[in-house]
Structure formats: C-alpha cells, structure tokens
Protein backbone atom coordinates (compact mmCIF):
# COMPACT_ATOMS: atom_id res chain seq x y z
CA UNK A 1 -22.85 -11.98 15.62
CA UNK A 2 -20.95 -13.34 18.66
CA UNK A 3 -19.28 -11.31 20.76
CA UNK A 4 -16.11 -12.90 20.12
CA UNK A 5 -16.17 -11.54 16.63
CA UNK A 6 -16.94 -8.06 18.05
CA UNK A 7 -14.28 -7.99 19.60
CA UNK A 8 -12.21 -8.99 16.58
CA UNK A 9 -13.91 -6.01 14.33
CA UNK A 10 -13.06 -3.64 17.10
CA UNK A 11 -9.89 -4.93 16.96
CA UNK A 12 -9.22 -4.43 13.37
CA UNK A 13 -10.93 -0.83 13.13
CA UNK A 14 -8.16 0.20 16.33
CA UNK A 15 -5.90 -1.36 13.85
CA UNK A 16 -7.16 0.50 10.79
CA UNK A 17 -7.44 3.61 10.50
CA UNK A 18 -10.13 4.99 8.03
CA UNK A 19 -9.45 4.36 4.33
CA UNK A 20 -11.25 7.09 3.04
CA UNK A 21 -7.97 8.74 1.32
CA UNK A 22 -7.63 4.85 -1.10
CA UNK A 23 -10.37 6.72 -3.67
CA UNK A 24 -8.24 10.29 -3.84
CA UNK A 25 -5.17 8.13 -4.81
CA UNK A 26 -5.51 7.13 -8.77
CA UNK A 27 -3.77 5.43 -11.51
CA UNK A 28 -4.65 7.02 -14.89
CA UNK A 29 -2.47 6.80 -18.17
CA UNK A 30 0.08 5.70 -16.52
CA UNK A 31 0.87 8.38 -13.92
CA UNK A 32 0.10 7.94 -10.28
CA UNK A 33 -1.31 10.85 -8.53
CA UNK A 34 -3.04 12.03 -5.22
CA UNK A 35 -5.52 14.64 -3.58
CA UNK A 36 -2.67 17.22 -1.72
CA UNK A 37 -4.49 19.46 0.81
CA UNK A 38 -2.18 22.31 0.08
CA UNK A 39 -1.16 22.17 -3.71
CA UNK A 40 -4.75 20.38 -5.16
CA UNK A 41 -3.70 17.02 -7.31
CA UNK A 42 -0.46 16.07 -7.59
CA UNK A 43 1.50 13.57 -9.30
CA UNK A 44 4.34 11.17 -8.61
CA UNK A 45 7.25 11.72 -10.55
CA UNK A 46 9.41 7.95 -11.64
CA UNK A 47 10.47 8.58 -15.19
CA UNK A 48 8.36 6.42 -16.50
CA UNK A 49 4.92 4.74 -17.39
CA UNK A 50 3.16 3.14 -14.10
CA UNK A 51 1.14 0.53 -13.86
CA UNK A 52 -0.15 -1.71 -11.11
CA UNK A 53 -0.99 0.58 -8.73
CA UNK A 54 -1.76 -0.98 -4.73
CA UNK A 55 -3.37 1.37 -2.02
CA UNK A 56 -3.14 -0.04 1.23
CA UNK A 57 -6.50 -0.15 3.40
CA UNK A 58 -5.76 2.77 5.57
CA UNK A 59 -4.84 4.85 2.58
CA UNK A 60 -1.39 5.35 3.98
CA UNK A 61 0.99 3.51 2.17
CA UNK A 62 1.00 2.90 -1.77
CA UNK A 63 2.77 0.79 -4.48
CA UNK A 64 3.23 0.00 -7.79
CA UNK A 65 5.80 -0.81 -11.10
CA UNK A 66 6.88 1.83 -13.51
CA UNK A 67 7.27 0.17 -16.95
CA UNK A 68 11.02 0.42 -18.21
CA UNK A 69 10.61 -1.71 -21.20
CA UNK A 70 7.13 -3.30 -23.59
CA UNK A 71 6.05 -4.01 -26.83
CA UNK A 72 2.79 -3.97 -28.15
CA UNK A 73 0.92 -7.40 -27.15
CA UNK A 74 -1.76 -7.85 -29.70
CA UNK A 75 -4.06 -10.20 -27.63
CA UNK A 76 -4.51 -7.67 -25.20
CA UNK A 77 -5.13 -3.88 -25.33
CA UNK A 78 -2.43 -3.03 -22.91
CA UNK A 79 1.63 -3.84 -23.75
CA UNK A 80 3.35 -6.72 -22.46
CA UNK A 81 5.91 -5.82 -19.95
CA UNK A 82 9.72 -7.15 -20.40
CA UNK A 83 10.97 -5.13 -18.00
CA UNK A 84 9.85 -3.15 -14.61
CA UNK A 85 10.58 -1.79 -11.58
CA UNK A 86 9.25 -1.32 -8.05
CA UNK A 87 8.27 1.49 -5.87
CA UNK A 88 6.55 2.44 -2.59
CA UNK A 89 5.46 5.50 -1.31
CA UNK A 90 3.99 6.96 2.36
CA UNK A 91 1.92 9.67 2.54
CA UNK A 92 3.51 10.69 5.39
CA UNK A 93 6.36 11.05 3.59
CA UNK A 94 4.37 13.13 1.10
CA UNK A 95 4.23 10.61 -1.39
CA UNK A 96 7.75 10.26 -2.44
CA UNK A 97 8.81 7.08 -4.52
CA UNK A 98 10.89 4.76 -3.30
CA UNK A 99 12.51 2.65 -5.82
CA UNK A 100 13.03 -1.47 -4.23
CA UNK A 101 15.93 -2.70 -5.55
CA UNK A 102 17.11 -6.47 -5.51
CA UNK A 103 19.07 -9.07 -7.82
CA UNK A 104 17.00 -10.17 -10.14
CA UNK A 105 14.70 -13.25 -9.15
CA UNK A 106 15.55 -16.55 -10.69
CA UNK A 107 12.32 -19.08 -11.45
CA UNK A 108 12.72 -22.34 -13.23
CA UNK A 109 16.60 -21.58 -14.56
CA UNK A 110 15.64 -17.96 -15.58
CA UNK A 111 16.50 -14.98 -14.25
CA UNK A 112 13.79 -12.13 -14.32
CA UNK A 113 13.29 -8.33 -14.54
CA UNK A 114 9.58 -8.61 -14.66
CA UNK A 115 8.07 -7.71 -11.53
CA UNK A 116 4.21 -7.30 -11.10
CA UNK A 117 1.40 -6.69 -8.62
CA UNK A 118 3.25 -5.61 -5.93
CA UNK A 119 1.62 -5.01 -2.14
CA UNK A 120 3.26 -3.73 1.32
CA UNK A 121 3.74 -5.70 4.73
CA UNK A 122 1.91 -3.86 7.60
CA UNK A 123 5.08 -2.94 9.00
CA UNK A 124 6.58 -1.37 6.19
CA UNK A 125 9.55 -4.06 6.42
CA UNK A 126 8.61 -5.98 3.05
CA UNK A 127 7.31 -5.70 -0.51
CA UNK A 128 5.69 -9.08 -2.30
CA UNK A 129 5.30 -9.17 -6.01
CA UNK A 130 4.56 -11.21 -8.41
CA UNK A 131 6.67 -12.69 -11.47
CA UNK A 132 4.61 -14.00 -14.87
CA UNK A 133 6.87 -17.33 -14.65
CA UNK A 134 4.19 -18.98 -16.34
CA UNK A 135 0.72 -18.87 -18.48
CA UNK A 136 -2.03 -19.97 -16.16
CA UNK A 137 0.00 -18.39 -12.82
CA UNK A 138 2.60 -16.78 -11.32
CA UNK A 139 5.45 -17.32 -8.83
CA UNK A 140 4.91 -14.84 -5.68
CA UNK A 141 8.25 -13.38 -3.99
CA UNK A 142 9.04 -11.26 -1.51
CA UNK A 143 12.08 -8.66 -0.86
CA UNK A 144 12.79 -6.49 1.94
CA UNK A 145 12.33 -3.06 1.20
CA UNK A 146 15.06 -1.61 2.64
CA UNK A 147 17.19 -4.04 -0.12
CA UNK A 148 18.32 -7.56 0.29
CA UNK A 149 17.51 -11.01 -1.81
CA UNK A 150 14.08 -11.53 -3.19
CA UNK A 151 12.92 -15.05 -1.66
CA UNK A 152 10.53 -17.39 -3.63
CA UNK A 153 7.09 -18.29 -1.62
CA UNK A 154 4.39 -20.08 -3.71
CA UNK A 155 2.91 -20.31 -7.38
CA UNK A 156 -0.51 -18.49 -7.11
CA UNK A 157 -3.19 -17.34 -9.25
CA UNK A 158 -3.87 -14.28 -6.97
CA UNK A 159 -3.10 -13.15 -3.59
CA UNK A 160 -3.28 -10.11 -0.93
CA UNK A 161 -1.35 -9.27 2.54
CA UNK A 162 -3.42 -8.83 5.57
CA UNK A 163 -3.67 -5.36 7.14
CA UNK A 164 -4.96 -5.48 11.11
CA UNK A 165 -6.41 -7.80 13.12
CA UNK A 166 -5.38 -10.92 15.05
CA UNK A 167 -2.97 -11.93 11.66
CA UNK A 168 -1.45 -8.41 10.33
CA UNK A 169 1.03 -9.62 7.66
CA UNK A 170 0.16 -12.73 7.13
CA UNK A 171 -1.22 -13.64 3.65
CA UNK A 172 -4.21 -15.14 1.75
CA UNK A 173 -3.67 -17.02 -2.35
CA UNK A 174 -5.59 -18.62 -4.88
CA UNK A 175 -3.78 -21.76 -5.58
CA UNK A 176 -3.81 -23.88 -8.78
CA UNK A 177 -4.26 -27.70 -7.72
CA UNK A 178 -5.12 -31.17 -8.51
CA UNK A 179 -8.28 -31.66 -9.13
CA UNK A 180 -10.58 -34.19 -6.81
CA UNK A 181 -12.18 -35.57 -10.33
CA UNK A 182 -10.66 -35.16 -13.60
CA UNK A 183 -13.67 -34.72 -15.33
CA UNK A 184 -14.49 -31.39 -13.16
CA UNK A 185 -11.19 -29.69 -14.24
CA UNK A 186 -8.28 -27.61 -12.71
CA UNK A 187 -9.26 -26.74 -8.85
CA UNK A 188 -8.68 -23.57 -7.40
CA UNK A 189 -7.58 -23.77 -3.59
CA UNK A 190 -7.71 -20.96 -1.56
CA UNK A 191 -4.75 -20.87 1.39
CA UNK A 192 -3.63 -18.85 4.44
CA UNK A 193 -0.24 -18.18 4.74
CA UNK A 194 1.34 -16.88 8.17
CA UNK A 195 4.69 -14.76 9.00
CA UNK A 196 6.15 -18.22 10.17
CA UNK A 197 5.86 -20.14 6.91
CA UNK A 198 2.73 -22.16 8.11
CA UNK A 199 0.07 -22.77 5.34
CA UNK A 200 -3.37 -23.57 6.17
CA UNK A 201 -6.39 -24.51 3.31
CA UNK A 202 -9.09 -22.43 3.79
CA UNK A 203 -11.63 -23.29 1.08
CA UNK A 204 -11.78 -23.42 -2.49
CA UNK A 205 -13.25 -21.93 -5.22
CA UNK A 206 -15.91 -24.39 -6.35
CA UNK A 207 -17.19 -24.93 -2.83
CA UNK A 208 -16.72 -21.54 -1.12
CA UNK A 209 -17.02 -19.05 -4.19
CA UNK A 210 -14.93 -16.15 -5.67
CA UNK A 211 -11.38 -15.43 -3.68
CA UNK A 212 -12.58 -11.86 -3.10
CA UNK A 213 -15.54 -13.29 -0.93
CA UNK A 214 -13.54 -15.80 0.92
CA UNK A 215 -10.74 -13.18 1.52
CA UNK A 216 -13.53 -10.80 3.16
CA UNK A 217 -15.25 -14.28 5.34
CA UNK A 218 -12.04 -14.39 6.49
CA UNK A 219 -11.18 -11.28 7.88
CA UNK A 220 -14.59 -10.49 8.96
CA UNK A 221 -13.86 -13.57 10.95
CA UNK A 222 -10.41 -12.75 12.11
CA UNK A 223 -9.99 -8.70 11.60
CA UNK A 224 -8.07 -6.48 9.79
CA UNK A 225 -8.07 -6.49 6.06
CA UNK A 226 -7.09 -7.71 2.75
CA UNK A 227 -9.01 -5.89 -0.26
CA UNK A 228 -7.69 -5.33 -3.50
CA UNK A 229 -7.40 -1.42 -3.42
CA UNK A 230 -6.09 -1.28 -6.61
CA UNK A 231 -6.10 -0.19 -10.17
C-alpha cells in the first residue's frame, strides 16, 4: 500500500469515529431499538410498524420508514407498502425521531407516498430515499431534512452516501443500462455521484463484481465510508 492511500485511511478513521455502537442499534418486528447506558434497551416510539432501518458508520445517526399503510403481498413474506413515512434520529439527541416531511414526490405523472430505503448526508443537512416507481428499479430523491421539496436524482438499482474521507456526501449507485451486446443481457453500471451534480462511471457489475465490493475498492481508495449498516 502506497503511502498516498495511508494517508487517505488516516484520513477517513479522523473522519470516523468508531462504529462499534451500528450492532447495539436493531430492527426487530418492526420496532427500532438501542443499547441505553443508563435505562438497558430501549425503544423508539413512532406509532407505527418500522421498517428499513439505516445506521450510519459511526453509529451516530440513524434512519428509517414507519409503515402507515400495507396489504398482504403474497409473492413475498413481508407486506407491500402503500404508504410510509420518514424519520431520523441522533444519538446525541438520545434517539428521538424526527419525522421528514415534504410534498409528496411526483415520478412519471404520479404522485407518491411511498418512501423507502432512506440514508443521512454527513452533515445532517439531507435525507435520500428511494421511491418503487418501477419493477426492476427505483427513482432516488433527496429532501432536506429540516423540510423543503424532495428533488429527483437518478433511477438506480441500489445506492449508499459516503461518510469521511476526501468525498463525504457524495454518493455511489448501481445503474440499470444498455447493454454492450444484446445477447449478454441488461448491464449493471456502477456510478459516482458528487455534491455538485457530476457523475463519473466507475465500473460495472460484470467486469468489476458485486456493488458492495466496488463500493468498499472505492473508499479504501478514497476514505471514508459507504456500507450498508442496515436491516
């Protein structure tokens, strides 16, 4: 290993701090709940089922939907969700929910209250979500926090925010795209997306392998992080 990229892992574990409190944060029949020094495990409260739980890497910061409205989906063991809402939560704030409100989203002439898979900006400024717009993907957003418009980014199959390092905030998504020959089928292209709009390919699946390796290349390269603490 150089000692350029040294530098950058140095750079990312300043910028990190441990994430040993993601595995005391859990998602389990639908009720969120946390290791509390003083009071043992304790639960937060959103009048409702949750689902979609998102830790981020320093264990500071959560997220997730609570489940206003499903019916039972029968080629799946879990319901499919009409309607949802989300919330974030600090832990220095002791864990308490913060509902994200916003007009509802409209995708391809329809307006929707479905909101899925959401994960935190670094700096606490913005929540990105997903909406199941259609069957093989989904449309990505973003919405400030603090309230305002949700704005439309990409279609992706997958995606995560970068925590640390030279990049903090910027993004990483698995992109549906044109195959290079027909015969080989749908491609899957992974891309970088920064806080200025650029976009920049980074691989793809058939050459470079699954998007949880090529996210981890990539910030072992760069800094920071950008797992999938979730369940």
């Amino acid at each position: 290993m150089t000692t350029f990229f040294c530098s950058l892992i140095l750079t990312a574990v300043m910028a990190i701090p441990s994430a040993a409190g993601t595995a005391s944060i859990t998602l389990k029949d639908g009720v969120v709940s946390y290791s509390d020094p003083n009071a043992g495990r304790s639960t937060v409260q959103v009048g409702g089922p949750c689902a979609d739980l998102w830790v981020s890497p320093d264990g500071q910061e959560i997220a997730f939907i609570r489940i206003d409205r499903s019916r039972p989906n029968p080629y799946a063991i879990e319901p499919f969700i009409e309607q949802s809402t989300i919330f974030v939560a600090s832990r220095s704030a002791g864990f308490k929910p913060v509902r994200v409100d916003f007009e509802p989203p409209e995708v391809d002439g329809r307006h929707w209250n479905v909101f899925r898979t959401p994960r935190v900006s670094p700096d606490l400024h913005t929540v990105y979500f997903l909406i199941p717009a259609a069957g093989t993907s989904w449309f990505l957003m973003s919405a400030p926090i603090s309230g305002g418009p949700a704005k439309p980014i990409t279609w992706v199959e997958d995606y995560c925010v970068i925590w640390g390092g030279v990049h903090p905030g910027d993004l990483l998504a698995v992109i549906r795209g044109e195959p290079p020959d027909a015969a080989r089928g749908v491609a899957h292209l992974y891309y970088h997306y920064s806080a200025s709009g650029a976009e920049e390919l980074i691989g793809n699946r058939e050459s470079s392998g699954g998007f949880e390796d090529v996210a981890r290349a990539w910030t072992h390269k760069y800094g920071g992080a950008c797992e999938q603490n979730t369940n």
